[in-house]
C-alpha atoms as a PDB file:
ATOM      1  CA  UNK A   1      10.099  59.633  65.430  1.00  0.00           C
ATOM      2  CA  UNK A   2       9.482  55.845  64.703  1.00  0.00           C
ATOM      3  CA  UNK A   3       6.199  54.450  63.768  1.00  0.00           C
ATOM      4  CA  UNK A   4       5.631  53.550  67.588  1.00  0.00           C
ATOM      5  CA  UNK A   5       5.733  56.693  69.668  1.00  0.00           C
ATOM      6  CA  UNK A   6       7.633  56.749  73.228  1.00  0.00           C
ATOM      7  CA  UNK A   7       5.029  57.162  76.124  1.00  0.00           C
ATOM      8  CA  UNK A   8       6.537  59.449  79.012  1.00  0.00           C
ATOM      9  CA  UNK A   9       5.954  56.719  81.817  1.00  0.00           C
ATOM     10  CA  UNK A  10       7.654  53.894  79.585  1.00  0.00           C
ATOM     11  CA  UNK A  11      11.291  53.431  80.707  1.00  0.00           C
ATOM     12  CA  UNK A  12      13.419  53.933  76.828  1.00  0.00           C
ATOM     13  CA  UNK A  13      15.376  51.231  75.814  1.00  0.00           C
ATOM     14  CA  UNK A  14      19.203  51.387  75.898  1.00  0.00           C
ATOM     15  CA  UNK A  15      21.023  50.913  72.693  1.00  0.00           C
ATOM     16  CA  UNK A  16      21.717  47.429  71.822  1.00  0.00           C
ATOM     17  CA  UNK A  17      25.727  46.034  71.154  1.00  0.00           C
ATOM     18  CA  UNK A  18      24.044  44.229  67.944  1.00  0.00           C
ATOM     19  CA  UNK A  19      21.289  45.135  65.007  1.00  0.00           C
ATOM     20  CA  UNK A  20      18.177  43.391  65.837  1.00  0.00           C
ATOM     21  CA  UNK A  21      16.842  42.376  62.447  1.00  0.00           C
ATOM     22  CA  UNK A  22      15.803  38.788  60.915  1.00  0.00           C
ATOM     23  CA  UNK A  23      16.953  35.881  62.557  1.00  0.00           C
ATOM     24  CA  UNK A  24      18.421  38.243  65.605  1.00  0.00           C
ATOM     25  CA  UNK A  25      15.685  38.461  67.907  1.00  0.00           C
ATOM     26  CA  UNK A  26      16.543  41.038  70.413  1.00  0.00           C
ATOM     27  CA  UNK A  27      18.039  39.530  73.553  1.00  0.00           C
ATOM     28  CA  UNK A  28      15.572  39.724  76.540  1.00  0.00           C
ATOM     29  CA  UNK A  29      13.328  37.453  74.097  1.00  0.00           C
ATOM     30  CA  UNK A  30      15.459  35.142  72.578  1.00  0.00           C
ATOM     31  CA  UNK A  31      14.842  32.107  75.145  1.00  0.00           C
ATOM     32  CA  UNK A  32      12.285  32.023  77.126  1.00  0.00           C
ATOM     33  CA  UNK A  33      11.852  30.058  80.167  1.00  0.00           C
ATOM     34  CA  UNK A  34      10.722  26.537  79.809  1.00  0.00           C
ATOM     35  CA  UNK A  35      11.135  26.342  76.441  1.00  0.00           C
ATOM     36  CA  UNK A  36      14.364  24.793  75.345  1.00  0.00           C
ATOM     37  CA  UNK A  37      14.365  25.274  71.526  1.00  0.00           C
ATOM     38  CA  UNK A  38      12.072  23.761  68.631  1.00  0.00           C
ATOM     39  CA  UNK A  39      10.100  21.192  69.040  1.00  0.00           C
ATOM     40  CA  UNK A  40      10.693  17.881  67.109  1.00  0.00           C
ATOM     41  CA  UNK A  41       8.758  15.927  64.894  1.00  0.00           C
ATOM     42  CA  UNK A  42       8.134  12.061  65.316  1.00  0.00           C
ATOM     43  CA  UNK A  43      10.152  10.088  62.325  1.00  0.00           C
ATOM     44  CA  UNK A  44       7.460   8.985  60.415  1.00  0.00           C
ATOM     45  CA  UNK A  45       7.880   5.181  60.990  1.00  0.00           C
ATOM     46  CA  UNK A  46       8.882   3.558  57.573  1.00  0.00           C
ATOM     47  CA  UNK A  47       6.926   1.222  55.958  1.00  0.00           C
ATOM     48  CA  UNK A  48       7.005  -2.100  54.189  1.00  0.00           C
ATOM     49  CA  UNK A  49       4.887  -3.496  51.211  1.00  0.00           C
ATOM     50  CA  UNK A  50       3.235  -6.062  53.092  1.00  0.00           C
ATOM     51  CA  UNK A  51       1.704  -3.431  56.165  1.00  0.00           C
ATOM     52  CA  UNK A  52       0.895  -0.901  53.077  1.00  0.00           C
ATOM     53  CA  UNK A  53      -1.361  -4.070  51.590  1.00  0.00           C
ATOM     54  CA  UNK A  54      -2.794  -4.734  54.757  1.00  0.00           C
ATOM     55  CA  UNK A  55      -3.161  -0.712  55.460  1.00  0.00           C
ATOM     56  CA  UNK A  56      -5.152  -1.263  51.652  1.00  0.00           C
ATOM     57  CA  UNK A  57      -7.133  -4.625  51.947  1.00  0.00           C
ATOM     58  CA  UNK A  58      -8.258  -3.094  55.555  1.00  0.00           C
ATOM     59  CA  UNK A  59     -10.111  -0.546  53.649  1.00  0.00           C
ATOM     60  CA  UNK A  60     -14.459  -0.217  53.394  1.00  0.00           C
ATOM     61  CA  UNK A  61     -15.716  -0.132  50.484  1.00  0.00           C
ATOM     62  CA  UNK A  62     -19.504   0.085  49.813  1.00  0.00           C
ATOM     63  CA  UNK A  63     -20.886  -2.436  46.965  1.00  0.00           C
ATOM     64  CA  UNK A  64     -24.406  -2.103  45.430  1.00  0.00           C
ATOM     65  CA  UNK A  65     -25.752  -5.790  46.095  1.00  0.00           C
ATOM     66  CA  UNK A  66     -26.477  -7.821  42.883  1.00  0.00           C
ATOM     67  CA  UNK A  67     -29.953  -8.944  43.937  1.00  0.00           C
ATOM     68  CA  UNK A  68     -31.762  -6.102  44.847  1.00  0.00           C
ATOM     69  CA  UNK A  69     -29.207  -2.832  44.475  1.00  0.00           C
ATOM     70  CA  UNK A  70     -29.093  -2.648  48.339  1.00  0.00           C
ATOM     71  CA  UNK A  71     -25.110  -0.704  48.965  1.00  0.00           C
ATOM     72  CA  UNK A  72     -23.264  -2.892  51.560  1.00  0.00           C
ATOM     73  CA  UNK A  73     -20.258  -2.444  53.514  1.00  0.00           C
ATOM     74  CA  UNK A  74     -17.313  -4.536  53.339  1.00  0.00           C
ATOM     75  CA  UNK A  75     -13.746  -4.357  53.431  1.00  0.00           C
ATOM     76  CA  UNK A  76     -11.542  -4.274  50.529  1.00  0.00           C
ATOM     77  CA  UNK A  77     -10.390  -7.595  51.133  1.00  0.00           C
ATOM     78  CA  UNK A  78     -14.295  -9.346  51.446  1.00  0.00           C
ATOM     79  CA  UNK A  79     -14.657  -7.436  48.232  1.00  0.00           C
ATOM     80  CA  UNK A  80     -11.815  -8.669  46.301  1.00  0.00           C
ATOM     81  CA  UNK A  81     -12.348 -12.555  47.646  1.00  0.00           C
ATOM     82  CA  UNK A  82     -15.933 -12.041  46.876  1.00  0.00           C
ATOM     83  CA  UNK A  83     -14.584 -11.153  43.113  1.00  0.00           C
ATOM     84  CA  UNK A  84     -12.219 -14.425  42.831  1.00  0.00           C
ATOM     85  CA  UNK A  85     -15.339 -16.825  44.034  1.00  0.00           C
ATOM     86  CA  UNK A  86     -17.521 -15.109  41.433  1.00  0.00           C
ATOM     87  CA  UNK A  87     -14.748 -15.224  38.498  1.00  0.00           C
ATOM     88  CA  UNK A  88     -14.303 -19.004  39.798  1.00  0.00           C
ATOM     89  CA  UNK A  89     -17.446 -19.663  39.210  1.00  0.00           C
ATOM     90  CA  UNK A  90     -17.371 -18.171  36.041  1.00  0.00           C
ATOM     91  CA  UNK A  91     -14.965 -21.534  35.054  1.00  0.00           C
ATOM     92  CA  UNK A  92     -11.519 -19.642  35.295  1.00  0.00           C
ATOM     93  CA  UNK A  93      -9.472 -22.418  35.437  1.00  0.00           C
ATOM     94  CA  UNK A  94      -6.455 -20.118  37.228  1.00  0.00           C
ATOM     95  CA  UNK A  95      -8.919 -18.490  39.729  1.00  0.00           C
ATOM     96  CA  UNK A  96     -10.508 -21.965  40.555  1.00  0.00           C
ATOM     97  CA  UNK A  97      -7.068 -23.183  41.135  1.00  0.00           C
ATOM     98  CA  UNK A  98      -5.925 -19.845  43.590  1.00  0.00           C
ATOM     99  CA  UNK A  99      -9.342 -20.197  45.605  1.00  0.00           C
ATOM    100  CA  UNK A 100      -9.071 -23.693  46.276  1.00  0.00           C
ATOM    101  CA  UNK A 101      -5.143 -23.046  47.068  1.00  0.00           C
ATOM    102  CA  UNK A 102      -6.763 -20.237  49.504  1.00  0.00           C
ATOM    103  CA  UNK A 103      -9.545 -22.284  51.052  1.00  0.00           C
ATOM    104  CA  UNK A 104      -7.246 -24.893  51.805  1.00  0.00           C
ATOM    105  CA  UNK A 105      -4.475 -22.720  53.387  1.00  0.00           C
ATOM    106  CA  UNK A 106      -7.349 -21.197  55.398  1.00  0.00           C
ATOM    107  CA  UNK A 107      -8.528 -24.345  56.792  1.00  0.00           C
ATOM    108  CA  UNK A 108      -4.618 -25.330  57.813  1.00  0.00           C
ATOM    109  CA  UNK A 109      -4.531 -21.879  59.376  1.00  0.00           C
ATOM    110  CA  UNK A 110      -7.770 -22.224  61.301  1.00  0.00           C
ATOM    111  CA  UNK A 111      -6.863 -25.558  62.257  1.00  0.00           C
ATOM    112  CA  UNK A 112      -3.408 -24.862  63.838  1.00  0.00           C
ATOM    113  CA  UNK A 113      -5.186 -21.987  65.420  1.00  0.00           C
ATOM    114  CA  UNK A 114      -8.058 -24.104  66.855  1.00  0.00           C
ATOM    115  CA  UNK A 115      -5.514 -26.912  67.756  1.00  0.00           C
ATOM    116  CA  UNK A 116      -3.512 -24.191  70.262  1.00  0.00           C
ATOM    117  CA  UNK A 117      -6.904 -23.147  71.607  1.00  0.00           C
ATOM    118  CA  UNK A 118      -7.969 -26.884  71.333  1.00  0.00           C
ATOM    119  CA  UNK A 119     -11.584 -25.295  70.222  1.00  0.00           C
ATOM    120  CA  UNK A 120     -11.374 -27.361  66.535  1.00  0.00           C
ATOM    121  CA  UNK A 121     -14.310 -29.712  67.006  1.00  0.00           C
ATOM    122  CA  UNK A 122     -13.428 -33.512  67.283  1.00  0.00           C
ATOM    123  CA  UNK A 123     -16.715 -35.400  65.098  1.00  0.00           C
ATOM    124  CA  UNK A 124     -17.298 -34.640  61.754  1.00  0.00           C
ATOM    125  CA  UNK A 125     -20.101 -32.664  60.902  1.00  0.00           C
ATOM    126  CA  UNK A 126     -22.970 -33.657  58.361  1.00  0.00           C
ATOM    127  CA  UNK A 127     -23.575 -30.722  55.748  1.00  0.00           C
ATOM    128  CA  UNK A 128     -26.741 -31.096  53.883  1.00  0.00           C
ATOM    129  CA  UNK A 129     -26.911 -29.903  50.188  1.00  0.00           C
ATOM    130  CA  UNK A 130     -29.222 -28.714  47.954  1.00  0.00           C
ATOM    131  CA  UNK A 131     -29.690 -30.659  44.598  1.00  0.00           C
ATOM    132  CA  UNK A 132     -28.671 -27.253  43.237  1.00  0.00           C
ATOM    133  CA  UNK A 133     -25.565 -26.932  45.081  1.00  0.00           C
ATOM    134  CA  UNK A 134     -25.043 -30.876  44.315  1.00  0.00           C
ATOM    135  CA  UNK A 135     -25.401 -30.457  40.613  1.00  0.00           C
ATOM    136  CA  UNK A 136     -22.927 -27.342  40.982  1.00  0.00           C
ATOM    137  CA  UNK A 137     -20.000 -29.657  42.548  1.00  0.00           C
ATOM    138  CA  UNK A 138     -20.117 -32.337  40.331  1.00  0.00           C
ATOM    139  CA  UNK A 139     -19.781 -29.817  37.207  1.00  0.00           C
ATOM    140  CA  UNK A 140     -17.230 -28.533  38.823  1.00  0.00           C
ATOM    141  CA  UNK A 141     -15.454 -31.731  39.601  1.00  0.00           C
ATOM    142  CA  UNK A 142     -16.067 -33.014  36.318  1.00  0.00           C
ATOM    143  CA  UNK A 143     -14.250 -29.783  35.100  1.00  0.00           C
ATOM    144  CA  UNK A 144     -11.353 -30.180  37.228  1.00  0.00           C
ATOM    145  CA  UNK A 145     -10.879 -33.387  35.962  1.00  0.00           C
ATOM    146  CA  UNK A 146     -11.222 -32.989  32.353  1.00  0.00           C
ATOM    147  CA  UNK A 147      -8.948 -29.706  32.878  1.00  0.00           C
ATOM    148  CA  UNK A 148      -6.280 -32.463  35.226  1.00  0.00           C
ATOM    149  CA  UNK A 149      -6.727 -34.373  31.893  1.00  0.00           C
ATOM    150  CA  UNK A 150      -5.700 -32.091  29.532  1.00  0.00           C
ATOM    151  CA  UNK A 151      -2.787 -30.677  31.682  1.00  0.00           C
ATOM    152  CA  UNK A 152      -0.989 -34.002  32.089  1.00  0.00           C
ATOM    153  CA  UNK A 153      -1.272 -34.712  28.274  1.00  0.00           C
ATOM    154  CA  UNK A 154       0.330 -31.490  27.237  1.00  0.00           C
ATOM    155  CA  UNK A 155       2.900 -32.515  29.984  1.00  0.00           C
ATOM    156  CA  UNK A 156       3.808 -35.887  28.103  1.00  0.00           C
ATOM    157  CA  UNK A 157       4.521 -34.341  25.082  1.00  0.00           C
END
C-alpha cells in the first residue's frame, strides 16, 4: 500500500481525471472560500534625494560632550550644524560664509512664518554681551573685513 494506510470507516477517494503533483493541487482544495488568490504587496513608494536627506538628517545620534564626556542626544542635523559653528569658529573663511548664509535664511524663514502667525515681536530686543563674547565679534568682524579686502583686490586684477 501507500505510505498512508486506508482506514475502513474513511470513504476512498475516486480516481482523479488529472495527476495531482507540483503546482496541481488536487481539486476540492484548490480555492477555498473567501480567499480569492494571493495577496498583494504595497508598491514600495519611491523615493527622492531630498526625503532620503531628511529620512538621514532626522536621525539620533549620541555625542560625548566636550566639557565633561557626558553622551548627549541629538539629531543628525543638530550634530552636523553644531560641526559648521565649531569649524567657523575655527576661522574657515567658507564655513563662516555658509553659516552666516544659513543664519540669515533662518531668520527670513522664521520671520515669514511669524508674520502669517503675526507672533514675530514688534520692539527690538536689548541683548547683553559678555566682554568675552564682545571681543569674539569684533575679531570676527575684523576678519571678515580684512578677508572682504583681500577678495575684492584679487577681483581687480
Amino acid at each position: 500500500m501507500s505510505k498512508r494506510e486506508l482506514n475502513a470507516d474513511e470513504p476512498r477517494r475516486e480516481k482523479q481525471d488529472y495527476d495531482v503533483r507540483y503546482g496541481k493541487p488536487p481539486k476540492a482544495t484548490r480555492f477555498q472560500p473567501g480567499h480569492s488568490g494571493p495577496k498583494r504587496r504595497k508598491r514600495k513608494r519611491s523615493t527622492t534625494v531630498g526625503m532620503d536627506v531628511k529620512k538621514g538628517l532626522n536621525g539620533k545620534v549620541t555625542v560625548r560632550n566636550g566639557d565633561n564626556g557626558e553622551p548627549i542626544k541629538m539629531t543628525e542635523r543638530e550634530f552636523a550644524v553644531s560641526n559648521l559653528v565649531q569649524r567657523a569658529m575655527k576661522g574657515d573663511m567658507a564655513v563662516i560664509k555658509l553659516v552666516l548664509k544659513l543664519d540669515r535664511d533662518a531668520d527670513l524663514a522664521d520671520r515669514a512664518v511669524a508674520a502669517e502667525f503675526q507672533e514675530w515681536p514688534t520692539t527690538r530686543q536689548v541683548v547683553e554681551f559678555t566682554e568675552e563674547q564682545e571681543k569674539l565679534f569684533q575679531d570676527l568682524n575684523q576678519f571678515l573685513e580684512s578677508a572682504q579686502g583681500k577678495e575684492n583686490d584679487t577681483d581687480e586684477d
